[in-house]
C-alpha atoms as a PDB file:
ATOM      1  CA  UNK A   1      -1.887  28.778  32.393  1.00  0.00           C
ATOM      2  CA  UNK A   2      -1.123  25.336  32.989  1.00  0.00           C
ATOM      3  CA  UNK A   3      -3.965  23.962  30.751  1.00  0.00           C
ATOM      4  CA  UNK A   4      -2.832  26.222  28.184  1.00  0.00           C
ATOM      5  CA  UNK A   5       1.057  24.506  27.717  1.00  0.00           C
ATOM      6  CA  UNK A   6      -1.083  21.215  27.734  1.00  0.00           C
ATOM      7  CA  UNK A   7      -3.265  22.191  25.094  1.00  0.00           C
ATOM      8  CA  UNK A   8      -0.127  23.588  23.081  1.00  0.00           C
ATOM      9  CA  UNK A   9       2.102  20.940  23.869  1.00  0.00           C
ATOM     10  CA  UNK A  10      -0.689  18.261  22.587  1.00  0.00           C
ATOM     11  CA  UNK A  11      -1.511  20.790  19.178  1.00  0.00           C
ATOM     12  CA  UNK A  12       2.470  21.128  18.401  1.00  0.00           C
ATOM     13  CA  UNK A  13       3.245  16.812  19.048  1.00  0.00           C
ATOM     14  CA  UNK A  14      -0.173  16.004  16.314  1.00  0.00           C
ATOM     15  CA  UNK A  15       1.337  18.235  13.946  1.00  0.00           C
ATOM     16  CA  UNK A  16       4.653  16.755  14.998  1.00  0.00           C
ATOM     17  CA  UNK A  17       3.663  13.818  13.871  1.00  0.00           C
ATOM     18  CA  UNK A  18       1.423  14.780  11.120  1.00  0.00           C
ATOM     19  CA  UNK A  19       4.521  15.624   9.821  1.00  0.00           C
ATOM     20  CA  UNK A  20       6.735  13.239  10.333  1.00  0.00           C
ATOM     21  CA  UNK A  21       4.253  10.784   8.762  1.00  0.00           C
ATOM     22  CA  UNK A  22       4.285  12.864   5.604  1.00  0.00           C
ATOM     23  CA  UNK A  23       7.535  12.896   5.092  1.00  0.00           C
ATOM     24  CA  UNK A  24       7.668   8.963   6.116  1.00  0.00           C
ATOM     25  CA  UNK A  25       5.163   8.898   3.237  1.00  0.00           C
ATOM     26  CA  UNK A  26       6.879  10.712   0.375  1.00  0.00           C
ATOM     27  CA  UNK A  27       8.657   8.478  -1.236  1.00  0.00           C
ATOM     28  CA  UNK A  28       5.733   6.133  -1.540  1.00  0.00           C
ATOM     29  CA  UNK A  29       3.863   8.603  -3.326  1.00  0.00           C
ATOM     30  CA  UNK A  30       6.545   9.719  -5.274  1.00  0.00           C
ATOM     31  CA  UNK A  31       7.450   6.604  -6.720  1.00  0.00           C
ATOM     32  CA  UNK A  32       3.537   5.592  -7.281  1.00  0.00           C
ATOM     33  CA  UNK A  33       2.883   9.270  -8.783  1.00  0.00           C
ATOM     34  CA  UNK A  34       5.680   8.331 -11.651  1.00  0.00           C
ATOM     35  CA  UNK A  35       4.818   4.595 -12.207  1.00  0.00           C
ATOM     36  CA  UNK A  36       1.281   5.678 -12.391  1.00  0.00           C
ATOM     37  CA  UNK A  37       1.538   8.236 -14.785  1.00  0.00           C
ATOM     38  CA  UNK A  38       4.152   6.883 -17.172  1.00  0.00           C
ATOM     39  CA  UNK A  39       4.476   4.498 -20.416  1.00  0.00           C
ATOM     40  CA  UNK A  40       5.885   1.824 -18.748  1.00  0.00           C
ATOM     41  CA  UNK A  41       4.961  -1.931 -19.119  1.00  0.00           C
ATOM     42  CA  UNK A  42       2.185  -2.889 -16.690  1.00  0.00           C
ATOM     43  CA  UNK A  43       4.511  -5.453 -15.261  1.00  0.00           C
ATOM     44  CA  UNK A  44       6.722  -3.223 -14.485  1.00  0.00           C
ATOM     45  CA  UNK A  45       4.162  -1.107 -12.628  1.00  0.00           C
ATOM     46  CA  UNK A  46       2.824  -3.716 -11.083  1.00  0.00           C
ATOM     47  CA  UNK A  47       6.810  -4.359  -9.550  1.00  0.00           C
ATOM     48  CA  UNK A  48       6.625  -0.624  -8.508  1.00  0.00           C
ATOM     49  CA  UNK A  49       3.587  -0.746  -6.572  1.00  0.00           C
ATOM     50  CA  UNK A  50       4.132  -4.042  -4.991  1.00  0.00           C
ATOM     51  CA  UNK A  51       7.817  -2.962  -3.926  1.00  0.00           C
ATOM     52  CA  UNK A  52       6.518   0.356  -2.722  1.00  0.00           C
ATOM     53  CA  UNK A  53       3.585  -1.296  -0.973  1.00  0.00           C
ATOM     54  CA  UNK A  54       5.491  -3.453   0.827  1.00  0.00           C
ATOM     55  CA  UNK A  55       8.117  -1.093   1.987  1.00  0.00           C
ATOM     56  CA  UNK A  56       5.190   0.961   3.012  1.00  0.00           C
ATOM     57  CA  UNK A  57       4.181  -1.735   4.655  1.00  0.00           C
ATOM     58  CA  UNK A  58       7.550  -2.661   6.136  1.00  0.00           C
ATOM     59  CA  UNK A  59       7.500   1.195   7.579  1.00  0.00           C
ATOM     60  CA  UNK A  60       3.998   1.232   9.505  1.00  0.00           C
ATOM     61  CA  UNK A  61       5.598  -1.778  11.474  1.00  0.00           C
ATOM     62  CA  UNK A  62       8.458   0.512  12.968  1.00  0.00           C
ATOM     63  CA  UNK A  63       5.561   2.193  15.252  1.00  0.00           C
ATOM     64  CA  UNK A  64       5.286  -0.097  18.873  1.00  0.00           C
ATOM     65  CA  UNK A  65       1.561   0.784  19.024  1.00  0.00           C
ATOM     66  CA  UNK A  66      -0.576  -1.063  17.099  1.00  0.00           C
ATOM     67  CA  UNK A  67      -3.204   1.960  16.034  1.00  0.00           C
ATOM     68  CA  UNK A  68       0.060   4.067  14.676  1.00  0.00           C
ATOM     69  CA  UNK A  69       0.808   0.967  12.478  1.00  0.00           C
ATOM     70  CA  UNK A  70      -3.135   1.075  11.168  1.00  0.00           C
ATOM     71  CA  UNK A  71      -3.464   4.716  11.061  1.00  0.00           C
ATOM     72  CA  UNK A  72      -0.020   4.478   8.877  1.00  0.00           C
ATOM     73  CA  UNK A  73      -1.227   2.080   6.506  1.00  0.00           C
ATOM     74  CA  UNK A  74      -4.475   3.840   6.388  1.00  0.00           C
ATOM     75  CA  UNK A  75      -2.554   6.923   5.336  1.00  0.00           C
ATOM     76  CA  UNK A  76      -0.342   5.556   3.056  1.00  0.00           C
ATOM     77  CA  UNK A  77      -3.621   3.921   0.879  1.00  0.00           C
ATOM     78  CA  UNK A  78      -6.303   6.828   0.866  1.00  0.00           C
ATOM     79  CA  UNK A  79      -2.874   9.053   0.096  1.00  0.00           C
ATOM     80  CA  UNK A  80      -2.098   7.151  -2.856  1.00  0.00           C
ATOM     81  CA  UNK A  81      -5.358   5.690  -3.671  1.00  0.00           C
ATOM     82  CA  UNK A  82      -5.369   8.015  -6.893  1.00  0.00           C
ATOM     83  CA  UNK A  83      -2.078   6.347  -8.297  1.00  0.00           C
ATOM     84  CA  UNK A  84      -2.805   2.643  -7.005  1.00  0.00           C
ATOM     85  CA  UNK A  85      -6.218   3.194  -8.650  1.00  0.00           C
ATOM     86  CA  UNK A  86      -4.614   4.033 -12.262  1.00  0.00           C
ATOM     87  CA  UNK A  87      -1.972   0.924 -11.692  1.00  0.00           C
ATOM     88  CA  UNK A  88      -4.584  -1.609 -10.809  1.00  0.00           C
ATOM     89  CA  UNK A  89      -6.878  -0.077 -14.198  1.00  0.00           C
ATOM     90  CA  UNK A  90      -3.700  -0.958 -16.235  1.00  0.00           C
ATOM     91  CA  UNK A  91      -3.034  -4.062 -15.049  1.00  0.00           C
ATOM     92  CA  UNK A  92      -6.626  -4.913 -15.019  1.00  0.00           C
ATOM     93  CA  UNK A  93      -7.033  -3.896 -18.872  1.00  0.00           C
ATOM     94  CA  UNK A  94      -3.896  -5.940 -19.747  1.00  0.00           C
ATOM     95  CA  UNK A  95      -5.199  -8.949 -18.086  1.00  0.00           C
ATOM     96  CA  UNK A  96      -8.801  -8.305 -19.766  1.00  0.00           C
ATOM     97  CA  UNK A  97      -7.437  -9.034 -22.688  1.00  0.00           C
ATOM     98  CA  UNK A  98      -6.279 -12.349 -22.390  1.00  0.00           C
ATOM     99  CA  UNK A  99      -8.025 -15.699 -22.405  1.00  0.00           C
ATOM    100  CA  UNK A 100      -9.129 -17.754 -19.658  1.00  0.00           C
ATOM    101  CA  UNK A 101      -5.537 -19.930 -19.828  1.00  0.00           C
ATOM    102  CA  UNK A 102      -3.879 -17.183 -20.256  1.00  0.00           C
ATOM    103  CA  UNK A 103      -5.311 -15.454 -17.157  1.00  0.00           C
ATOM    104  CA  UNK A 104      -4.596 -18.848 -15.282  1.00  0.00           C
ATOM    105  CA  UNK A 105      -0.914 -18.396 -16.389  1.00  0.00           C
ATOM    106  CA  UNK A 106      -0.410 -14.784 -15.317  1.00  0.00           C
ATOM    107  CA  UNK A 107      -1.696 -14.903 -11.948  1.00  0.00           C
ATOM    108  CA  UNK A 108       0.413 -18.145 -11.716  1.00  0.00           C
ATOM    109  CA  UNK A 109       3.575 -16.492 -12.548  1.00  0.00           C
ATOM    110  CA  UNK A 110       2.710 -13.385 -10.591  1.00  0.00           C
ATOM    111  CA  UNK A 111       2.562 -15.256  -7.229  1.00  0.00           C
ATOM    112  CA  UNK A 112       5.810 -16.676  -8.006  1.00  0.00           C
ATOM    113  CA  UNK A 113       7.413 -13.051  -8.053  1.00  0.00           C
ATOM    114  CA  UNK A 114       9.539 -12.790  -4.932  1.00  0.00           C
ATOM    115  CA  UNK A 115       8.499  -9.310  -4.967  1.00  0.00           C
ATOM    116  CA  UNK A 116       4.557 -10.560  -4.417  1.00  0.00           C
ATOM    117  CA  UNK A 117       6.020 -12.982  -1.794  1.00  0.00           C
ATOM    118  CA  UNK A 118       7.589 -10.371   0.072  1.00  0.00           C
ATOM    119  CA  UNK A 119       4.558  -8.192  -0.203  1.00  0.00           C
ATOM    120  CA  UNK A 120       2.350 -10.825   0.957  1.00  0.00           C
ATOM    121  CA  UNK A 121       4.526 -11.994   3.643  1.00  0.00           C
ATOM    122  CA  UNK A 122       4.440  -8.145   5.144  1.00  0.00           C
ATOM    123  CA  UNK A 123       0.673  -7.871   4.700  1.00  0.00           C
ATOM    124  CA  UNK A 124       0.335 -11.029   7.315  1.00  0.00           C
ATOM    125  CA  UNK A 125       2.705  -9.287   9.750  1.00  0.00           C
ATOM    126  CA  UNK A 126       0.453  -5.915   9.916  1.00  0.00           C
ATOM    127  CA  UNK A 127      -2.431  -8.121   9.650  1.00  0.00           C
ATOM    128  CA  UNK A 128      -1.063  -9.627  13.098  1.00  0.00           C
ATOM    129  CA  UNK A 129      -0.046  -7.380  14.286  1.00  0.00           C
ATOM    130  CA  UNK A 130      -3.026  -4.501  14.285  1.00  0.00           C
ATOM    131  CA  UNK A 131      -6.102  -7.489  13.960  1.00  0.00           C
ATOM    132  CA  UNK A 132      -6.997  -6.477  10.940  1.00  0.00           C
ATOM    133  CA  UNK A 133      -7.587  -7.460   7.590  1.00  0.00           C
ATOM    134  CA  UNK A 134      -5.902  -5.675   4.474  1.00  0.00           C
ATOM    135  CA  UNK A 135      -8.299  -5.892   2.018  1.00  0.00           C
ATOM    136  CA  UNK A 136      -9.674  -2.759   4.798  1.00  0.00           C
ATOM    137  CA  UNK A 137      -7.211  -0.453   3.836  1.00  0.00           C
ATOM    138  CA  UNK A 138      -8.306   0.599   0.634  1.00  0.00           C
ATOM    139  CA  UNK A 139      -6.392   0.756  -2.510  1.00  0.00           C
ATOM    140  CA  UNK A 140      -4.171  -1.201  -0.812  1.00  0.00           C
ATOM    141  CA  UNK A 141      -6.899  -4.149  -0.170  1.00  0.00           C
ATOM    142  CA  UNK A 142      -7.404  -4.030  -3.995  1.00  0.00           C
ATOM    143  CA  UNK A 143      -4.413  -4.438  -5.006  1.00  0.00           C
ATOM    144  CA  UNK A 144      -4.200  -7.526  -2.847  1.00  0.00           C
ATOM    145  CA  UNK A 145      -7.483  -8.672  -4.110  1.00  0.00           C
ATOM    146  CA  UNK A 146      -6.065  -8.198  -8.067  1.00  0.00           C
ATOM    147  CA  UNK A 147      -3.468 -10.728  -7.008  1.00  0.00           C
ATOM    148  CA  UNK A 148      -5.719 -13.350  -5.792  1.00  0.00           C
ATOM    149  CA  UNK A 149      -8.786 -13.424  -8.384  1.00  0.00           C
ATOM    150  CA  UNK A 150     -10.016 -16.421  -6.446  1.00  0.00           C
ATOM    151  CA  UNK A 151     -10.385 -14.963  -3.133  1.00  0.00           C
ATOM    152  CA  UNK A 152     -12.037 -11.308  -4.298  1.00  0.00           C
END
């Protein structure tokens, strides 16, 4: 009997927090889903899902254990990888089309976004934080890897 309100107890605190982590999540995929699948400006996408990254990012550093904050982060990118996919095509395409000064430009100007600052600067602390790198997590790692051409 015992080993049965263990077993129960351990089945109802996973989907406890199976839950919780979805509803942590929502927003994130919310606001991805829309900038994804709308006519806006690829700049202004690109704003979206490096605001919403790093917010996501911001929120997996709430958990004390370390392997929360990964499994978070890990969630968050294979839940959105769909959305980030279809942001990074459109900002890829855009930037296809420009020449090689051009190119130099953009990327120049894009690190210079306090929004890529902040999202960079929050990347390092869940870097540090769980010992790994970013460009692991997925759609999240190619993102990152969009913003620095040099470094893919």
């Amino acid at each position: 009997m015992k080993n049965l309100i263990l077993v129960f107890l351990a089945v109802t605190a996973i989907s406890f927090t199976s839950c919780n982590v979805n509803k942590r999540l929502a927003p994130f995929t919310t606001a991805l889903e829309q900038a994804a699948n709308s006519e806006m400006s690829p700049d202004k996408k690109m704003e979206i899902l490096a605001t919403t990254t790093t917010k996501a990012l911001r929120e997996s550093l709430v958990f004390i254990n370390p392997k929360k904050t990964g499994q978070f982060v890990d969630r968050f990118a294979k839940q959105n990888e769909k959305s980030i996919g279809k942001i990074i095509q459109s900002l890829d395409g855009n930037v296809k089309g420009m020449s090689f000064t051009e190119k130099i430009g953009f990327f120049a100007q894009t690190a210079k976004k306090p929004y890529i600052k902040e999202l960079k600067k929050e990347a390092k602390k869940v870097e540090k934080k769980v010992g790994r790198k970013m460009k692991t997590y997925g759609a999240v790692g190619q993102f990152l890897s969009f913003l620095n051409p040099l470094k893919g």
